[in-house]
Protein backbone atom coordinates (compact mmCIF):
# COMPACT_ATOMS: atom_id res chain seq x y z
CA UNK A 1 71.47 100.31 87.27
CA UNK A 2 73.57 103.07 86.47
CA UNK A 3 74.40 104.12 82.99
CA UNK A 4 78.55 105.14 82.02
CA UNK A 5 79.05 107.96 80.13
CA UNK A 6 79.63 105.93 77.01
CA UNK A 7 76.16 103.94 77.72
CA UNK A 8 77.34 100.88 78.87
CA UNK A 9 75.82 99.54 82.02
CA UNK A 10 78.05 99.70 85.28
CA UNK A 11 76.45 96.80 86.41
CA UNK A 12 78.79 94.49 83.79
CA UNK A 13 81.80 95.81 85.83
CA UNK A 14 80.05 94.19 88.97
CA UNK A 15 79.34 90.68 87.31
CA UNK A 16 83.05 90.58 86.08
CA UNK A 17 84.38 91.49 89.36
CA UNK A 18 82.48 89.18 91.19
CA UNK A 19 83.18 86.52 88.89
CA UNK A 20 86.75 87.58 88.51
CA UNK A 21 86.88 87.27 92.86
CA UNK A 22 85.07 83.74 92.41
CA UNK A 23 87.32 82.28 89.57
CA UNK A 24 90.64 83.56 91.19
CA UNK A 25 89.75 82.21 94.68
CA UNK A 26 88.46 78.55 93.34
CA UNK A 27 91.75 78.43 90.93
CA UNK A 28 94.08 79.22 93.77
CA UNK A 29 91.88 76.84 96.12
CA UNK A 30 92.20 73.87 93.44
CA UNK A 31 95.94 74.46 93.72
CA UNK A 32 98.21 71.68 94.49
CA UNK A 33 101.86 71.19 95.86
CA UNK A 34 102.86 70.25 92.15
CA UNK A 35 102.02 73.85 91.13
CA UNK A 36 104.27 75.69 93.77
CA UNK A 37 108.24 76.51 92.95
CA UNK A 38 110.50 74.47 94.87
CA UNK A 39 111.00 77.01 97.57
CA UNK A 40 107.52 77.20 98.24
CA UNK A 41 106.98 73.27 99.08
CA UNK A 42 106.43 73.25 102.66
CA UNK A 43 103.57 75.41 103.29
CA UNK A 44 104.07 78.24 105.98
CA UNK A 45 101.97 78.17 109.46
CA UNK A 46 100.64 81.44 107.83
CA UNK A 47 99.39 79.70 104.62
CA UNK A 48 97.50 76.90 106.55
CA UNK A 49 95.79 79.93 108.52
CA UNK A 50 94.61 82.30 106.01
CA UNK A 51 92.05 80.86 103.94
CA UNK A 52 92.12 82.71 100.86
CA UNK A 53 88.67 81.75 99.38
CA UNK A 54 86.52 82.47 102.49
CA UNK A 55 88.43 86.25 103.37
CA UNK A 56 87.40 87.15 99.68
CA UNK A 57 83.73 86.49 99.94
CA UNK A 58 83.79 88.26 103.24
CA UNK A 59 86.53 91.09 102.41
CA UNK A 60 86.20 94.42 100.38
CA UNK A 61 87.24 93.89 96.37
CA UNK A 62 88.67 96.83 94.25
CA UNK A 63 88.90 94.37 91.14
CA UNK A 64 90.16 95.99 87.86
CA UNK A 65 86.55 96.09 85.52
CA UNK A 66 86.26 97.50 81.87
CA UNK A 67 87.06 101.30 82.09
CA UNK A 68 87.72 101.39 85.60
CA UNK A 69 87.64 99.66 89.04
CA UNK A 70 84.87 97.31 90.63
CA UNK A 71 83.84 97.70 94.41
CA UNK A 72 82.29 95.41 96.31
CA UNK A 73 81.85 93.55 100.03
CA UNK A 74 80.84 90.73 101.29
CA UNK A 75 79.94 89.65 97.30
CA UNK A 76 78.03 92.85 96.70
CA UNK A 77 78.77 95.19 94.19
CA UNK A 78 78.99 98.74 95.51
CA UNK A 79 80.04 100.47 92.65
CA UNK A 80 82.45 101.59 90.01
CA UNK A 81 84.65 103.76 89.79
CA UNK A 82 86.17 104.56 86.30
CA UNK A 83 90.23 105.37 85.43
CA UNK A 84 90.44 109.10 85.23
CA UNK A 85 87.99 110.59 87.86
CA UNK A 86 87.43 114.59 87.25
CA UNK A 87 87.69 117.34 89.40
CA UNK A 88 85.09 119.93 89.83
CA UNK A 89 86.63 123.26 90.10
CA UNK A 90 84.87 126.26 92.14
CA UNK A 91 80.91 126.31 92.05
CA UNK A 92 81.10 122.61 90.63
CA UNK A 93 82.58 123.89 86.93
CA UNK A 94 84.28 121.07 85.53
CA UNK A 95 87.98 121.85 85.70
CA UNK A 96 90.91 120.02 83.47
CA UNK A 97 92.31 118.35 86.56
CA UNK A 98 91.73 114.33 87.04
CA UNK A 99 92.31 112.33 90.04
CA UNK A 100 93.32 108.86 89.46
CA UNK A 101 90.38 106.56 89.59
CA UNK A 102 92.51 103.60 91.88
CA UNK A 103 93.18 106.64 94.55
CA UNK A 104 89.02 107.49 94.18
CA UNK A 105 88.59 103.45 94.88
CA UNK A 106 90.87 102.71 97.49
CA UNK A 107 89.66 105.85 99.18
CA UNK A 108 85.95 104.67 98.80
CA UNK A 109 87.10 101.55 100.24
CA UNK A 110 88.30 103.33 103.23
CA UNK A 111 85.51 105.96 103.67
CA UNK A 112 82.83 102.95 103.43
CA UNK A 113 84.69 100.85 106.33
CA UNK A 114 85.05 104.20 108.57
CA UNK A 115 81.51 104.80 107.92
CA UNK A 116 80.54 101.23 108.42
CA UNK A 117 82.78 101.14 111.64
CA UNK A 118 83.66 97.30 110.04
CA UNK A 119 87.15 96.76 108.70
CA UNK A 120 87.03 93.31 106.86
CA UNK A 121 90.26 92.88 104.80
CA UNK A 122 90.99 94.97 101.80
CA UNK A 123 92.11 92.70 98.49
CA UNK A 124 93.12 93.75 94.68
CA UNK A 125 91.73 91.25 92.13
CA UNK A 126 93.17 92.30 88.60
CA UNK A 127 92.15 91.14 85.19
CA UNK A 128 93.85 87.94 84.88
CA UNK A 129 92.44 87.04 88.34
CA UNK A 130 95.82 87.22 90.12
CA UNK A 131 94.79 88.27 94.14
CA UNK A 132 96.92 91.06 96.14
CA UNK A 133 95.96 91.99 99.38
CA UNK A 134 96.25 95.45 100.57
CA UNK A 135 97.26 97.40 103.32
CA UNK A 136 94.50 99.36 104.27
CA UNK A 137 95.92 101.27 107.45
CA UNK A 138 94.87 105.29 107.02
CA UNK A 139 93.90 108.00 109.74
CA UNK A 140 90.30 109.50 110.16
CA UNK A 141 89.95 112.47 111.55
CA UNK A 142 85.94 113.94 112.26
CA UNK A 143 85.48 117.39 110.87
CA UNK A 144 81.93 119.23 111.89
CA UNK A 145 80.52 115.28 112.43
CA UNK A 146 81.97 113.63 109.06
CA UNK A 147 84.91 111.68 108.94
CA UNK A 148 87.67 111.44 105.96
CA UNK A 149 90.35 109.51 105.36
CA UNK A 150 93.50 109.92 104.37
CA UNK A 151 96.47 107.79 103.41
CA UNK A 152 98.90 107.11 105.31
CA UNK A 153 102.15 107.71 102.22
CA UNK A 154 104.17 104.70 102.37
CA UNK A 155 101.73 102.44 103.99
CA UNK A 156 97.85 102.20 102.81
CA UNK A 157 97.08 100.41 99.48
CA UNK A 158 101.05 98.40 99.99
CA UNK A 159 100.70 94.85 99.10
CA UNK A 160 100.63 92.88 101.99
CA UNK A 161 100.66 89.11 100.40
CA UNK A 162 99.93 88.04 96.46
CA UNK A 163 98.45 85.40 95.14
CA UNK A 164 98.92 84.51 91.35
C-alpha cells in the first residue's frame, strides 16, 4: 500500500471506489419504471442493450475518492491520483505549476488501454454514485518505441450517456 502525503492510505480511495462502482450499478439495476420521468417510460432499444451493471465491472473507473480520483479495471484498483498533480520543472526541481489531477486520470486511463492494447469502456462514478460514461477517443502516436496520448479537444473525456 502506498502512503499520501498527509499519511492516509491510498488504498481507502480504492475500497470507496469500488464500492462506490458496486452501489451505483446495483441502485440503478434495482430501478423500476415507477422511478423514471414520464418521458422516459418506454425504454429505448439502446437501454435494453447496454447493461449498465456488467460494463462497470468489466470497464475502466475514474471514480471521485477522498483527495483525488480512484482508478481501476475490471474491479481492480490501479491507483490514485490526487486533485492538484505537480509539475517537476528542469532536473526534476519541483516547480509552482500543477496539472489538474482529472486530466493526470483520464490520461492514465488512456495510456494504460494503449499500453494494454484493450479498450473496455471508460465510465465516471462521482461521490453520490451517479454513473457518466466517457468518451475516450484520443490519438497515439509512438515516439523512439513509447506511445502517448493525447486528447482529442472537444471529444475525449465528453459524456457519452449518464446515469443518476
Amino acid at each position: 500500500m502506498a502512503k499520501d502525503t498527509d499519511g492516509t492510505w491510498l488504498a481507502l480511495g480504492a475500497v470507496a471506489l469500488v464500492g462506490g462502482a458496486k452501489l451505483a450499478a446495483d441502485r440503478l439495476g434495482s430501478r423500476n419504471d415507477s422511478d423514471d420521468d414520464e418521458e422516459n417510460d418506454e425504454p429505448s432499444d439502446e437501454d435494453e442493450d447496454f447493461d449498465l451493471k456488467s460494463e462497470l465491472e468489466s470497464g475502466f473507473v475514474i471514480g471521485d475518492a477522498r483527495g483525488g480520483y480512484a482508478l481501476s479495471v475490471e474491479g481492480r484498483y490501479l491507483d490514485t491520483i490526487p486533485h492538484e498533480v505537480p509539475v517537476r520543472g528542469r532536473f526534476g526541481r519541483a516547480s509552482e505549476e500543477t496539472l489538474s489531477g482529472w486530466d493526470v486520470a483520464l490520461r492514465t486511463a488512456l495510456q494504460w488501454m494503449e499500453d494494454k492494447q484493450y479498450w473496455p469502456n471508460l465510465f465516471h462514478v462521482n461521490e453520490r454514485g451517479n454513473v457518466d460514461l466517457l468518451d475516450s477517443s484520443h490519438r497515439a502516436r509512438k515516439v523512439g518505441g513509447k506511445t502517448f496520448v493525447t486528447f482529442i479537444k472537444g471529444k475525449t473525456g465528453e459524456i457519452v450517456r449518464s446515469w443518476v
